[in-house]
Protein backbone atom coordinates (compact mmCIF):
# COMPACT_ATOMS: atom_id res chain seq x y z
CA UNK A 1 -67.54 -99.07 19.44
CA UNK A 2 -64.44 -100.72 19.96
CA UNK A 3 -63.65 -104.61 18.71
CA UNK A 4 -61.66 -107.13 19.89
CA UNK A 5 -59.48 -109.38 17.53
CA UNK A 6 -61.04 -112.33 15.32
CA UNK A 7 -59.48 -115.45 15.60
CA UNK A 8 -60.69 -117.80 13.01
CA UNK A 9 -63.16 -120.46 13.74
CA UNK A 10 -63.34 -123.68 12.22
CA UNK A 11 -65.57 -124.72 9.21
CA UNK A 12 -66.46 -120.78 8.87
CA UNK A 13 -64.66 -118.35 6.33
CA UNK A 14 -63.13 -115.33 7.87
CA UNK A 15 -65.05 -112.82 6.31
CA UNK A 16 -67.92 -114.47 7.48
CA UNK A 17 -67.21 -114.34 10.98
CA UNK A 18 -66.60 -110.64 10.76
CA UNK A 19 -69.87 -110.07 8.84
CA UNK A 20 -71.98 -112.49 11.79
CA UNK A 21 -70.43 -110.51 14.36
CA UNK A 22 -71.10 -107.05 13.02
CA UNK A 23 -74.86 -108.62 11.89
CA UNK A 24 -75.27 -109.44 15.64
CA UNK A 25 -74.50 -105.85 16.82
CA UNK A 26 -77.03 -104.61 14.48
CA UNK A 27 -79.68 -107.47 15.06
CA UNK A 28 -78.98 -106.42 19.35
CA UNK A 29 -79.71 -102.81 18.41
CA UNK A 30 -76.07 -101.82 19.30
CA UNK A 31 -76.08 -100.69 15.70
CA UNK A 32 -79.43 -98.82 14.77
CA UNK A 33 -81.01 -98.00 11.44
CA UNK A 34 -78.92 -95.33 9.85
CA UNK A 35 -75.59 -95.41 12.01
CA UNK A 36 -72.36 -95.41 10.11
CA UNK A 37 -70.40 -98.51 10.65
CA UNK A 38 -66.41 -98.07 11.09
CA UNK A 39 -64.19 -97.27 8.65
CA UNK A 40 -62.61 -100.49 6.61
CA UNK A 41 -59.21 -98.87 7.81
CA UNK A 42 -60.46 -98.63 11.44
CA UNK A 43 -62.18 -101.54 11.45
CA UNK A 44 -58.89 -104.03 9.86
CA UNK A 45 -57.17 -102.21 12.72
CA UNK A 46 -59.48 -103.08 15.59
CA UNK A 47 -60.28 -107.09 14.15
CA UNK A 48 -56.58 -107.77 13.14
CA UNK A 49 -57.65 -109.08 9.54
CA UNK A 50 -56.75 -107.68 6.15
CA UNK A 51 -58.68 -104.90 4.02
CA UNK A 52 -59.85 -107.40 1.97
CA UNK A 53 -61.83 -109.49 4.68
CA UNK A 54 -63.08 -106.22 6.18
CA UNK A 55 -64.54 -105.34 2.22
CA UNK A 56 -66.21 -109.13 1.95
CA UNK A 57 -67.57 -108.50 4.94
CA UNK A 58 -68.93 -106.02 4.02
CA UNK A 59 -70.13 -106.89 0.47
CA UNK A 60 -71.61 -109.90 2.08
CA UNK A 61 -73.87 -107.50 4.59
CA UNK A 62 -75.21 -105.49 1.55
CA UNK A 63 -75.75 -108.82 0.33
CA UNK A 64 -77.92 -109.77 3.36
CA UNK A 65 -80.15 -106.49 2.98
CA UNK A 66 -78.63 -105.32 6.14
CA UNK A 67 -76.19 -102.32 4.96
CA UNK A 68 -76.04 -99.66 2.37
CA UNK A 69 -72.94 -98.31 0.82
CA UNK A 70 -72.86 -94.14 0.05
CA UNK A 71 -70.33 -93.34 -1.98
CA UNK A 72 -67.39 -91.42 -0.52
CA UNK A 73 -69.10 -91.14 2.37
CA UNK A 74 -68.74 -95.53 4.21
CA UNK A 75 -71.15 -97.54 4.97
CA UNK A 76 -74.37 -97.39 6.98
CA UNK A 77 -76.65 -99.55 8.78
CA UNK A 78 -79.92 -99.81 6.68
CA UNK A 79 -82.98 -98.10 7.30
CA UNK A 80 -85.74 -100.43 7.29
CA UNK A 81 -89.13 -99.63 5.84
CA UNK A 82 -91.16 -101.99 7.16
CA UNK A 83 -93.28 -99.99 9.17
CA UNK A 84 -93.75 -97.16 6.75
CA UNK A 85 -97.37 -97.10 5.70
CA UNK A 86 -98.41 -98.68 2.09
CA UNK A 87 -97.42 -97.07 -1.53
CA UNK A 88 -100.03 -95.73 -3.58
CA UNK A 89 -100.71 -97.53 -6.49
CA UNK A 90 -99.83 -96.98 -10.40
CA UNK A 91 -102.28 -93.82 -11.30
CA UNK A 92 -104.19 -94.08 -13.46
CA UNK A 93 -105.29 -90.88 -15.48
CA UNK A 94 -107.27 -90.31 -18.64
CA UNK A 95 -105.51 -91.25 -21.71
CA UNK A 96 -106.32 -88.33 -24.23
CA UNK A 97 -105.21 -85.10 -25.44
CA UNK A 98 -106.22 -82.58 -23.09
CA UNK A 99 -105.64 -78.49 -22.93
CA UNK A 100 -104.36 -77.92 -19.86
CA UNK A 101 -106.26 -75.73 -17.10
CA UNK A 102 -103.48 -74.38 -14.01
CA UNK A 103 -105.46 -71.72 -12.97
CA UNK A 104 -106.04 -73.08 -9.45
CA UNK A 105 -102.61 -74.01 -9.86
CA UNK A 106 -101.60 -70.37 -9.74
CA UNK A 107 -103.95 -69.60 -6.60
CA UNK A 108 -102.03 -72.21 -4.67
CA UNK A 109 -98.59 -71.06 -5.61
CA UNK A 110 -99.46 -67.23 -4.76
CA UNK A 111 -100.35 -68.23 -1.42
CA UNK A 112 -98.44 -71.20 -0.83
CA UNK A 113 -94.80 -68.99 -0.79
CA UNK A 114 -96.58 -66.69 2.02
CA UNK A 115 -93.34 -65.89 3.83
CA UNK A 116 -93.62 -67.39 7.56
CA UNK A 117 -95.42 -70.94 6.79
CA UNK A 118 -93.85 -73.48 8.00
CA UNK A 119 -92.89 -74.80 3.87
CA UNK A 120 -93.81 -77.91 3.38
CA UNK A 121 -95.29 -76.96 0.16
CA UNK A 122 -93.04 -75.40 -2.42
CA UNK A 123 -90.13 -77.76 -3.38
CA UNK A 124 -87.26 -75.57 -2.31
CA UNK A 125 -84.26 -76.92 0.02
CA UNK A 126 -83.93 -75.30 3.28
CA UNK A 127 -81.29 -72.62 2.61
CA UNK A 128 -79.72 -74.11 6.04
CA UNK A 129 -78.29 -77.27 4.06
CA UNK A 130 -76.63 -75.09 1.16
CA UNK A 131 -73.16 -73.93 0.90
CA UNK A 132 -74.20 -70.41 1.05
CA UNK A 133 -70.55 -69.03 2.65
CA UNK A 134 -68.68 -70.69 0.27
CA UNK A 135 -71.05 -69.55 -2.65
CA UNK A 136 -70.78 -65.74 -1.39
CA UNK A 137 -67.26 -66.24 -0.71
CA UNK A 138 -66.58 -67.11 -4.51
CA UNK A 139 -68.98 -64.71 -5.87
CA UNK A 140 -67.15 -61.64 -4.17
CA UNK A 141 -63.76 -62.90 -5.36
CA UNK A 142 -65.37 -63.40 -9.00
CA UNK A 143 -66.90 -59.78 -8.92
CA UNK A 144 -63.32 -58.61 -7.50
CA UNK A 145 -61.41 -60.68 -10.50
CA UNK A 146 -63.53 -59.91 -13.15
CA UNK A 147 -65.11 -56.04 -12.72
CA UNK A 148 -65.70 -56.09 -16.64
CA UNK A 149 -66.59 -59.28 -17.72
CA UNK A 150 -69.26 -59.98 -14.78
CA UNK A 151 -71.43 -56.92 -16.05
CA UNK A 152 -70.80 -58.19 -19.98
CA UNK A 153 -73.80 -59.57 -22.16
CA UNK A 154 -71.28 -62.69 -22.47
CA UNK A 155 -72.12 -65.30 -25.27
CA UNK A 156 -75.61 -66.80 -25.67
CA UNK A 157 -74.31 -70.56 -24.37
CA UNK A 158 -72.84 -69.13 -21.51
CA UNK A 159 -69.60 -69.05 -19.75
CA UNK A 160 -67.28 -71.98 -21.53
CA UNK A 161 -65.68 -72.20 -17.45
CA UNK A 162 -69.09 -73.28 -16.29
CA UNK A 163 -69.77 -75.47 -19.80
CA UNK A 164 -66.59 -77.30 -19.46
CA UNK A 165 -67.43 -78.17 -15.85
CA UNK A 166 -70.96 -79.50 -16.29
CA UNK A 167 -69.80 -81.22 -18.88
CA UNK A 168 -67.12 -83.28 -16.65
CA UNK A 169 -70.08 -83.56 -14.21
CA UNK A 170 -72.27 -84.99 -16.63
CA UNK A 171 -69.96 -88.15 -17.02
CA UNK A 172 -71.22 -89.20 -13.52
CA UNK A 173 -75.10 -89.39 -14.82
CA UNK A 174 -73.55 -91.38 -18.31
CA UNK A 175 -73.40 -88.44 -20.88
CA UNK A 176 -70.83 -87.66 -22.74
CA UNK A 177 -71.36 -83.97 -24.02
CA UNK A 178 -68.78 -81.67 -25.15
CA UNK A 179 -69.34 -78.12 -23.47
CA UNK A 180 -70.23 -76.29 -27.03
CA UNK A 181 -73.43 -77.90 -27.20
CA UNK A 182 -74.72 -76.90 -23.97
CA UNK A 183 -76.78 -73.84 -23.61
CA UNK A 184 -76.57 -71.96 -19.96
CA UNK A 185 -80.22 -71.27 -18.78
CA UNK A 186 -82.11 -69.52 -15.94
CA UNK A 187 -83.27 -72.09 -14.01
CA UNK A 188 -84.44 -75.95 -15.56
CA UNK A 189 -87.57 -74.49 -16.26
CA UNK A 190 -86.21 -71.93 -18.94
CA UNK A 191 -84.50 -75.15 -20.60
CA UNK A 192 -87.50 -77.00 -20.58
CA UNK A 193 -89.18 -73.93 -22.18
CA UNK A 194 -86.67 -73.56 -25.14
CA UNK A 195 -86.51 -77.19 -25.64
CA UNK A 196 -90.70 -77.00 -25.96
CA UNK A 197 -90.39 -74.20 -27.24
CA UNK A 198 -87.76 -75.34 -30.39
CA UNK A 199 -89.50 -78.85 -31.04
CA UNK A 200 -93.63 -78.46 -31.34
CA UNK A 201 -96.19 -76.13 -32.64
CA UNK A 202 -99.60 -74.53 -30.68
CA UNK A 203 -102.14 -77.35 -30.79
CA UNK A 204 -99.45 -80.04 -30.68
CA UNK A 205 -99.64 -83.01 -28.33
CA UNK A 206 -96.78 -83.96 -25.49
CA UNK A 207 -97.15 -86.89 -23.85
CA UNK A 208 -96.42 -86.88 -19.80
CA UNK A 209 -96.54 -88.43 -16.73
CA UNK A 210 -98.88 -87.93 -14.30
CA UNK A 211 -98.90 -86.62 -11.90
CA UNK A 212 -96.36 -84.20 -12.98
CA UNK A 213 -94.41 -81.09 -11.58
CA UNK A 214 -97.11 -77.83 -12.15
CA UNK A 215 -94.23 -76.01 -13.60
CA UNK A 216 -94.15 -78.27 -16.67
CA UNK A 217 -98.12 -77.82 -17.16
CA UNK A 218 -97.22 -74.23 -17.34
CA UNK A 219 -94.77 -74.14 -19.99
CA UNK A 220 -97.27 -76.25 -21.89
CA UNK A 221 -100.29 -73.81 -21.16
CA UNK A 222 -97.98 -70.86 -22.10
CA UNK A 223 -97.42 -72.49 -25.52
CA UNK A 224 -100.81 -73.80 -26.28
CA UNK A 225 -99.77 -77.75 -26.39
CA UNK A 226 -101.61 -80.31 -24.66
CA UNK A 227 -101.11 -83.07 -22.76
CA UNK A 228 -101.35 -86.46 -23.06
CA UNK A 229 -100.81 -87.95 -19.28
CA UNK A 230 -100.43 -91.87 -18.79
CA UNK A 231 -100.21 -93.96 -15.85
CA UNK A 232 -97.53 -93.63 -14.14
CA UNK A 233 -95.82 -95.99 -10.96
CA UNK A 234 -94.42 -94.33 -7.44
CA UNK A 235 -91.38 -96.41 -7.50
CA UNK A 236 -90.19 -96.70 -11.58
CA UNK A 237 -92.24 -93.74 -13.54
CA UNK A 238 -94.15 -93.85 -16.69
CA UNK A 239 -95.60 -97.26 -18.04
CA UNK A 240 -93.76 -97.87 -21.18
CA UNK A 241 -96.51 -100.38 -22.90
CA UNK A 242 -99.10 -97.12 -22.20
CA UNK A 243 -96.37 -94.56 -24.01
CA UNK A 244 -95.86 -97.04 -26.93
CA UNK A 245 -99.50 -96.88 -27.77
CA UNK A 246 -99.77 -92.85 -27.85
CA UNK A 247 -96.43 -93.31 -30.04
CA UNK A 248 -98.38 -95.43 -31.82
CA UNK A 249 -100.97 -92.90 -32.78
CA UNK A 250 -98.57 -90.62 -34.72
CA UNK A 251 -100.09 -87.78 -32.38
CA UNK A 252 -97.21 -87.43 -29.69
CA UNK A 253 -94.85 -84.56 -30.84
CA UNK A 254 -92.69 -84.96 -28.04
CA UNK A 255 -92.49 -86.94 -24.43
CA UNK A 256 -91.49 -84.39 -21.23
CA UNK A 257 -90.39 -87.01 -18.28
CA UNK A 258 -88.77 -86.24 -15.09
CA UNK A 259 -85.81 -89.29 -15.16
CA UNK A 260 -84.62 -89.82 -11.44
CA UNK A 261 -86.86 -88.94 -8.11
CA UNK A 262 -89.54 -87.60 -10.22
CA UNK A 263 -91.35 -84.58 -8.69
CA UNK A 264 -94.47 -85.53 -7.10
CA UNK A 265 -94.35 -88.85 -6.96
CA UNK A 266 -90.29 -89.23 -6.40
CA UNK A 267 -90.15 -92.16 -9.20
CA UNK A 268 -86.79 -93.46 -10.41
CA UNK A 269 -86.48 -95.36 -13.86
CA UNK A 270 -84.27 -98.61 -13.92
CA UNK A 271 -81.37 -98.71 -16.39
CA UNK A 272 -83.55 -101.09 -18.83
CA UNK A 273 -86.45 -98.80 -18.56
CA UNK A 274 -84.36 -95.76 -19.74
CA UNK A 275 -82.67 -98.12 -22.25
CA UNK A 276 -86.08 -99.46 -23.57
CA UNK A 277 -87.54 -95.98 -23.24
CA UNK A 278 -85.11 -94.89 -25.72
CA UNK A 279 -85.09 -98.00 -28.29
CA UNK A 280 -89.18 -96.77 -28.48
CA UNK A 281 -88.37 -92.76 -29.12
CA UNK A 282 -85.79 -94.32 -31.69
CA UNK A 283 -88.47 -96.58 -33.33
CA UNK A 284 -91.43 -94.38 -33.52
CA UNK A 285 -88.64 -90.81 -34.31
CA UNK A 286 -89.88 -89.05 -31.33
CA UNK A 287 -87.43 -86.84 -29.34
CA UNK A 288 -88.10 -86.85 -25.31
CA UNK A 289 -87.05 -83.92 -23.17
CA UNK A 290 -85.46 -85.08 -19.65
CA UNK A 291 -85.61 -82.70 -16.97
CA UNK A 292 -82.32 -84.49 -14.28
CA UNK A 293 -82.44 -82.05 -11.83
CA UNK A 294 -82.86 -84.81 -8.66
CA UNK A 295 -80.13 -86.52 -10.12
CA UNK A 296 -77.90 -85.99 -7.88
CA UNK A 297 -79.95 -86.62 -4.64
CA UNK A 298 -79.44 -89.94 -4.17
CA UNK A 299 -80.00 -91.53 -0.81
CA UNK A 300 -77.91 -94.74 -1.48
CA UNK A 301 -74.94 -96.56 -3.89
CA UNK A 302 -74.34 -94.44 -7.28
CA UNK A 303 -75.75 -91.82 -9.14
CA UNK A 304 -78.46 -92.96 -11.10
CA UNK A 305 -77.42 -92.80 -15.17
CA UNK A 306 -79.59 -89.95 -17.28
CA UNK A 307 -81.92 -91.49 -19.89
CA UNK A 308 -79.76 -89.05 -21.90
CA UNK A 309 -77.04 -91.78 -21.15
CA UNK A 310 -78.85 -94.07 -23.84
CA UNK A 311 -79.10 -92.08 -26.64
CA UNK A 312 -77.30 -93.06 -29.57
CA UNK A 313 -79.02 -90.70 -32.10
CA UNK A 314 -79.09 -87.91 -29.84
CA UNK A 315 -82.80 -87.67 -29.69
CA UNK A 316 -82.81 -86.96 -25.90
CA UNK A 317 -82.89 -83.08 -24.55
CA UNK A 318 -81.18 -83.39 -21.13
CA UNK A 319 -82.20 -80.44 -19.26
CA UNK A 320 -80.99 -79.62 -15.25
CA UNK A 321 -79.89 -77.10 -12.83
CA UNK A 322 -78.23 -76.25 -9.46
CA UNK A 323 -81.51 -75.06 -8.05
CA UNK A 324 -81.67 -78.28 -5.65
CA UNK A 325 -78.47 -79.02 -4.85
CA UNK A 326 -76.68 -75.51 -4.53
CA UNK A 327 -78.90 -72.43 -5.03
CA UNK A 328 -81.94 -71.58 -6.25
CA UNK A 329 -81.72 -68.32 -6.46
CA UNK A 330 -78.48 -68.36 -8.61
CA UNK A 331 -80.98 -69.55 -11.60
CA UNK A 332 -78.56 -71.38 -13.04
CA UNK A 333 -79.47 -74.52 -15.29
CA UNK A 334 -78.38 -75.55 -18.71
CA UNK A 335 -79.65 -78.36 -21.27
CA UNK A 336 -77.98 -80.17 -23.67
CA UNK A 337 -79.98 -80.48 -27.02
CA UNK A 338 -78.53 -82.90 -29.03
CA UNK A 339 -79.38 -82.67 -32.57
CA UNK A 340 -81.90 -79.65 -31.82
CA UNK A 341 -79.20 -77.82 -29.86
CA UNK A 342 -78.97 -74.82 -32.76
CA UNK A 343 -82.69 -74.45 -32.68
CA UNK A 344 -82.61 -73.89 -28.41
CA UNK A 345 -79.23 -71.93 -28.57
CA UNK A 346 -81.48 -69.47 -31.01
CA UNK A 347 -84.36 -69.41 -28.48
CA UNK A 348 -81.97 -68.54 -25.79
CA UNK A 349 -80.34 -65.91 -27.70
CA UNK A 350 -83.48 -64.33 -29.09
CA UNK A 351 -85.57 -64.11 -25.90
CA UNK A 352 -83.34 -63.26 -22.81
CA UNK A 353 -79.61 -63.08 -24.58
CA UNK A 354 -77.58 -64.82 -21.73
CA UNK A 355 -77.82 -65.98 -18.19
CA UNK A 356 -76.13 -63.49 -15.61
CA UNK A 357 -72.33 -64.30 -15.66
CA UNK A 358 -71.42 -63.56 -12.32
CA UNK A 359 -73.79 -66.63 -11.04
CA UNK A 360 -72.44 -69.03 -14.10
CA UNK A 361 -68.75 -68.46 -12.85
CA UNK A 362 -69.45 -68.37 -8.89
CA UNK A 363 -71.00 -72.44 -10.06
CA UNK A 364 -67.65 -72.89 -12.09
CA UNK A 365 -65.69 -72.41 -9.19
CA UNK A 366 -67.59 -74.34 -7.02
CA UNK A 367 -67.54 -76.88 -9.23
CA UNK A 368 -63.91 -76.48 -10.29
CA UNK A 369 -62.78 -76.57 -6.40
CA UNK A 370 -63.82 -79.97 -5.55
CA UNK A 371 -66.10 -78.92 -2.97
CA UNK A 372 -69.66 -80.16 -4.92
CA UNK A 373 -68.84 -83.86 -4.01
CA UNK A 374 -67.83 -83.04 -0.47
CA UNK A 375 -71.74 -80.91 -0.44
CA UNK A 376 -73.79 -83.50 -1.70
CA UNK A 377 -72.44 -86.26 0.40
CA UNK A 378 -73.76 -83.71 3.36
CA UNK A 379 -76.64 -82.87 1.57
CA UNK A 380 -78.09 -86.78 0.80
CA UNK A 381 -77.11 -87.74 4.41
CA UNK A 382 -79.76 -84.62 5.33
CA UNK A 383 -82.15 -85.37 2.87
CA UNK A 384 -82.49 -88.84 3.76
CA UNK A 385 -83.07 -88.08 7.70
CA UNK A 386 -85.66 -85.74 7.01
CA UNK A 387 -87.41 -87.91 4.63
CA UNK A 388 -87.07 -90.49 7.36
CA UNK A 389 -88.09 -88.46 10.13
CA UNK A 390 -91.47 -87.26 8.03
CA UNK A 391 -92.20 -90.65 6.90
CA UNK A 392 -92.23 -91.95 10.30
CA UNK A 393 -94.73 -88.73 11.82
CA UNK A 394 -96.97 -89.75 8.47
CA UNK A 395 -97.17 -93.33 10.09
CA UNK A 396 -97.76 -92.38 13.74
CA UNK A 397 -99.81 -89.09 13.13
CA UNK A 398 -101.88 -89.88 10.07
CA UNK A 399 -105.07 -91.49 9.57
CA UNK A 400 -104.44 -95.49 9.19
CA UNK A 401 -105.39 -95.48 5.42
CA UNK A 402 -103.09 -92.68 4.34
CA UNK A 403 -100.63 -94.35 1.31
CA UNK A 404 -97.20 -92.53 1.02
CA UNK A 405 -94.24 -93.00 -1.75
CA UNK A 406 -91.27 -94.07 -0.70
CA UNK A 407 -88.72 -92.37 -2.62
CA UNK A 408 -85.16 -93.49 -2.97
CA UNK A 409 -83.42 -89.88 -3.59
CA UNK A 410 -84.62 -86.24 -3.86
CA UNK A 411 -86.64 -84.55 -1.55
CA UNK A 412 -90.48 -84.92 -2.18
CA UNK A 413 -93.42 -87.13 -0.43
CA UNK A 414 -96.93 -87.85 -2.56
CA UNK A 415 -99.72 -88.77 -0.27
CA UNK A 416 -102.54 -90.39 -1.26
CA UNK A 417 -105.90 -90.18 1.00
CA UNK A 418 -109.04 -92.36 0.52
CA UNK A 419 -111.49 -91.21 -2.23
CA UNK A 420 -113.68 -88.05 -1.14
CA UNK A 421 -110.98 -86.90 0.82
CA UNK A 422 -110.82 -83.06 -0.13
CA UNK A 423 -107.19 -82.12 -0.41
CA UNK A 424 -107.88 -78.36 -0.95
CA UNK A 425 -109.74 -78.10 1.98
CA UNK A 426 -107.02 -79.84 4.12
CA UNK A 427 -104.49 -77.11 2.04
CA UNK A 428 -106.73 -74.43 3.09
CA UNK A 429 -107.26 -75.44 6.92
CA UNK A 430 -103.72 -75.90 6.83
CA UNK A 431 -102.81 -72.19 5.77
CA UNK A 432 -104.84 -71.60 8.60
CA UNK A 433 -102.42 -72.90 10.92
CA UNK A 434 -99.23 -71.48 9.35
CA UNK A 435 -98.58 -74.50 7.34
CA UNK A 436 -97.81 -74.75 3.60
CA UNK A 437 -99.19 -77.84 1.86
CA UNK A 438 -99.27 -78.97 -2.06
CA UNK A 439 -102.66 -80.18 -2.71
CA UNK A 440 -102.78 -82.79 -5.77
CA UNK A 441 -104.71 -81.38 -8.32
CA UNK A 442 -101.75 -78.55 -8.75
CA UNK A 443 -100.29 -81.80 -10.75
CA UNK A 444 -103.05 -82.66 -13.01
CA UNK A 445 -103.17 -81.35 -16.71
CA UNK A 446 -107.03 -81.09 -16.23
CA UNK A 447 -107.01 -79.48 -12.78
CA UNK A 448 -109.91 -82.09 -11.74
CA UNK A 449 -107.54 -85.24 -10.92
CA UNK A 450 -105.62 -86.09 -7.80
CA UNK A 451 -108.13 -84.45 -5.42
CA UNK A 452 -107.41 -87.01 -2.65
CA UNK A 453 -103.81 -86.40 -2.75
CA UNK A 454 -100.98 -83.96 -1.93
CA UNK A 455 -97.44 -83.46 -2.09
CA UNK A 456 -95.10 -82.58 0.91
CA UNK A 457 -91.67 -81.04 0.68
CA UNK A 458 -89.19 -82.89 2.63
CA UNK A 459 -86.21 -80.62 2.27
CA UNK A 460 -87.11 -78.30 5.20
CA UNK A 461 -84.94 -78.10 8.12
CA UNK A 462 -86.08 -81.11 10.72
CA UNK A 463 -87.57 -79.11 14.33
CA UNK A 464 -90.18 -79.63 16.78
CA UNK A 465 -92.22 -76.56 14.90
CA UNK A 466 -92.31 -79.54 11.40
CA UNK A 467 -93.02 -82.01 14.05
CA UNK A 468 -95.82 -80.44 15.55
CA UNK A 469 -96.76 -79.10 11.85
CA UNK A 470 -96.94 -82.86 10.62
CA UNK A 471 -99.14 -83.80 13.54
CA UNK A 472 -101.26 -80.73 13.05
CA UNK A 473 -101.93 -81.43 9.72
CA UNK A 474 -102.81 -85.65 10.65
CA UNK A 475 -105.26 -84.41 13.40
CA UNK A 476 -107.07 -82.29 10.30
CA UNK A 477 -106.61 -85.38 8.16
CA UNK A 478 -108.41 -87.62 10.49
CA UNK A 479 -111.24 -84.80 11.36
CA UNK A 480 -112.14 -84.67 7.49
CA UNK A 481 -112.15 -88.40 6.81
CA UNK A 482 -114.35 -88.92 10.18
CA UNK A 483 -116.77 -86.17 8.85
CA UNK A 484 -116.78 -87.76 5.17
CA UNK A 485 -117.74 -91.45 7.16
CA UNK A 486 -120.58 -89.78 9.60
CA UNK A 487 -121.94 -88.35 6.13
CA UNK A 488 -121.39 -91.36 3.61
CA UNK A 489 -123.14 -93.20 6.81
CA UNK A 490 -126.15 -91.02 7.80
């Protein structure tokens, strides 16, 4: 897309000129939703002005709602969501203690990893987008350098290589942590477990989110807590005034949150939230676990900061992995306990001794090399297509009332159907066909909420077999919800 010269016109500021003739290509279609725009260097070259009218240009385009900025990656024309069907609202779920019932939870999950359905069910990236060469590549030289210490029990924290490097990553989510109070885990989950695990007794009450990720309801079952699930927003997560009066109560032992592109819903706290978030855990002396692992999925501008990021009296438990973003089947996570961390270092030590080493220092290396950064630019460019690309089948293939989130990072879609739609039965017609669905109530504590709703995994690999899975599962959609009106109306 080449460009001739600018030659300054009167009563109009240079920059400006640039930015009204770039806003005209994209305005013209020249420029469509999601194309990268030229580089500042290439772009100075080809207008004859400095770098610093080719960056107020392009300040002043962000400004206009008409670009997006991705880090280390330029800048891109923005993707516009205007057609995108409507956001479910806030849920709203009962407020009080339940115990928590997942037993159709593990029916779904049995089936739902069938190998040979087209997964949009289980949250897993498509192994396509992951730096699996590089990762085998690094493991082999690791098992070649180290034929000892990669069959060693190693230390209980883990590897201080793959500590020191998480910790240095870390800084880019707000947290200062030195490495020696981190604990290496298998997997998120197993962090969340310990941290559970070292802060509440059977019987005790942790307040959630809802909906929220199955796996978390598990932990809880396994341990005998219950939950306590508020209401909860797509866009900005739990509602704080709702969590100040459980803290009120004296009853909550402990909050459990997903920060940043929750999973189902995809929700991402503000800075203020967090920061209020954690003046309230301060006030009422309530430590929160945060489980980060979205973090570092997102579409547009910086990495979102932790919650952990506000903690001045280290009541936070950050907990994450590499299970999105490199490989989940690595299993390696790690959390960072703050003033519980000797409590969770003695879980971790008591029940499984260490995490495999050879996986902790194939991560170090990754991480060490420079080549993470490089990944998840790659990796956010793909998951933001595909999101894209399933967002827009859900508008043209789904029935008219269908409400979707619109997440800005990670890799998860919550739909929301009109009351008495049956999302088990679309789950099970959809097995049928080859095609893996969540259905909703996999996210309720009480296994009896969310019935109308469902979660779909975006991170699969975009083909003509999703397409024609999407619109497979819209036609089945729109066959129940004509069945339910004939019914309601007979």
């Amino acid at each position: 897309m080449p460009l001739t010269p600018v030659t300054l016109a009167p009563n109009q500021v240079l920059y400006e000129q640039v930015a009204d003739r770039l806003q005209r290509l994209i305005t013209d279609g020249t420029l469509q939703p999601g194309d990268r725009l030229p580089s500042v260097r290439k772009l100075r070259a080809q207008l004859s002005v400095s770098t610093s009218t080719v960056m107020e240009a392009y300040r002043l385009l962000e400004d206009r709602g008409l670009i997006v900025v991705r880090p280390q990656s330029g800048y891109y024309v923005k993707q516009t969501n205007l057609q995108l069907p409507q956001e479910p609202a806030p849920t709203a779920p009962p407020r009080q203690a339940t115990d928590i019932d997942i037993s159709l939870a593990f029916e779904v999950i049995s089936l739902m990893r069938e190998p040979g359905l087209i997964q949009l069910g289980a949250a897993l990236p498509a192994l396509e987008h992951l730096p699996l060469a590089q990762l085998n590549r690094l493991m082999g030289k690791i098992l070649r350098d180290n034929t000892h210490a990669a069959h060693s029990y190693g230390t209980p924290l883990g590897c201080p290589e793959l500590r020191a490097e998480l910790a240095k990553r870390m800084l880019d989510a707000g947290c200062s942590v030195h490495p020696d109070q981190m604990v290496i885990t298998n997997g998120a989950n197993e962090a969340i477990y310990f941290c559970l695990q070292a802060l509440t007794q059977p019987g005790d009450t942790v307040a959630i989110e809802s909906p929220t990720y199955f796996a978390m309801l598990e932990a809880l079952k396994c341990l005998g807590l219950k939950a306590l699930t508020l209401p909860t927003h797509p866009r900005d997560g739990i509602s704080l005034p709702h969590l100040e009066e459980a803290l009120q109560t004296g009853e909550v032992k402990v909050v459990l949150l997903v920060s940043n592109f929750s999973n189902p819903l995809g929700s991402c706290m503000d800075d203020r939230k967090k920061k209020r978030l954690v003046e309230l855990l301060n006030q009422y002396d309530t430590p929160l676990i945060e489980d980060d692992v979205y973090g570092d999925l997102c579409f547009e501008g910086v990495r979102p900061k932790a919650i952990k990021a506000f903690d001045s009296e280290n009541r936070v438990l950050y907990c994450a992995s590499v299970s999105k973003t490199l490989s989940p089947g690595l299993r390696v996570g790690w959390c960072t306990g703050g003033r519980y961390h000797t409590a969770i270092a003695r879980m971790k030590s008591i029940l499984n001794q260490n995490t495999a080493i050879a996986p902790q220092l194939t991560v170090a290396a990754f991480l060490a090399n420079g080549g993470y950064d490089r990944h998840l630019r790659q990796l956010r460019r793909a998951y933001f297509d595909q999101m894209a690309h399933i967002q827009q089948a859900i508008r043209d293939c789904f029935p008219a009332e269908t409400c979707v989130t619109r997440p800005t990072g990670g890799h998860v879609l919550w739909l929301e159907m009109p009351e008495g739609f049956d999302s088990m039965r679309l789950y099970q017609e959809a097995l049928g066909q080859g095609i893996a669905i969540a259905p909703g109530v996999m996210f309720s504590a009480s296994g009896q909420c969310y019935t109308n709703c469902f979660r779909l995994n975006t991170a699969v690999l975009w083909s003509d077999q999703v397409e024609q899975a999407l619109q497979t599962l819209g036609l089945l959609a729109k066959k129940q919800l004509a069945e339910n009106f004939l019914r309601d109306d007979g």
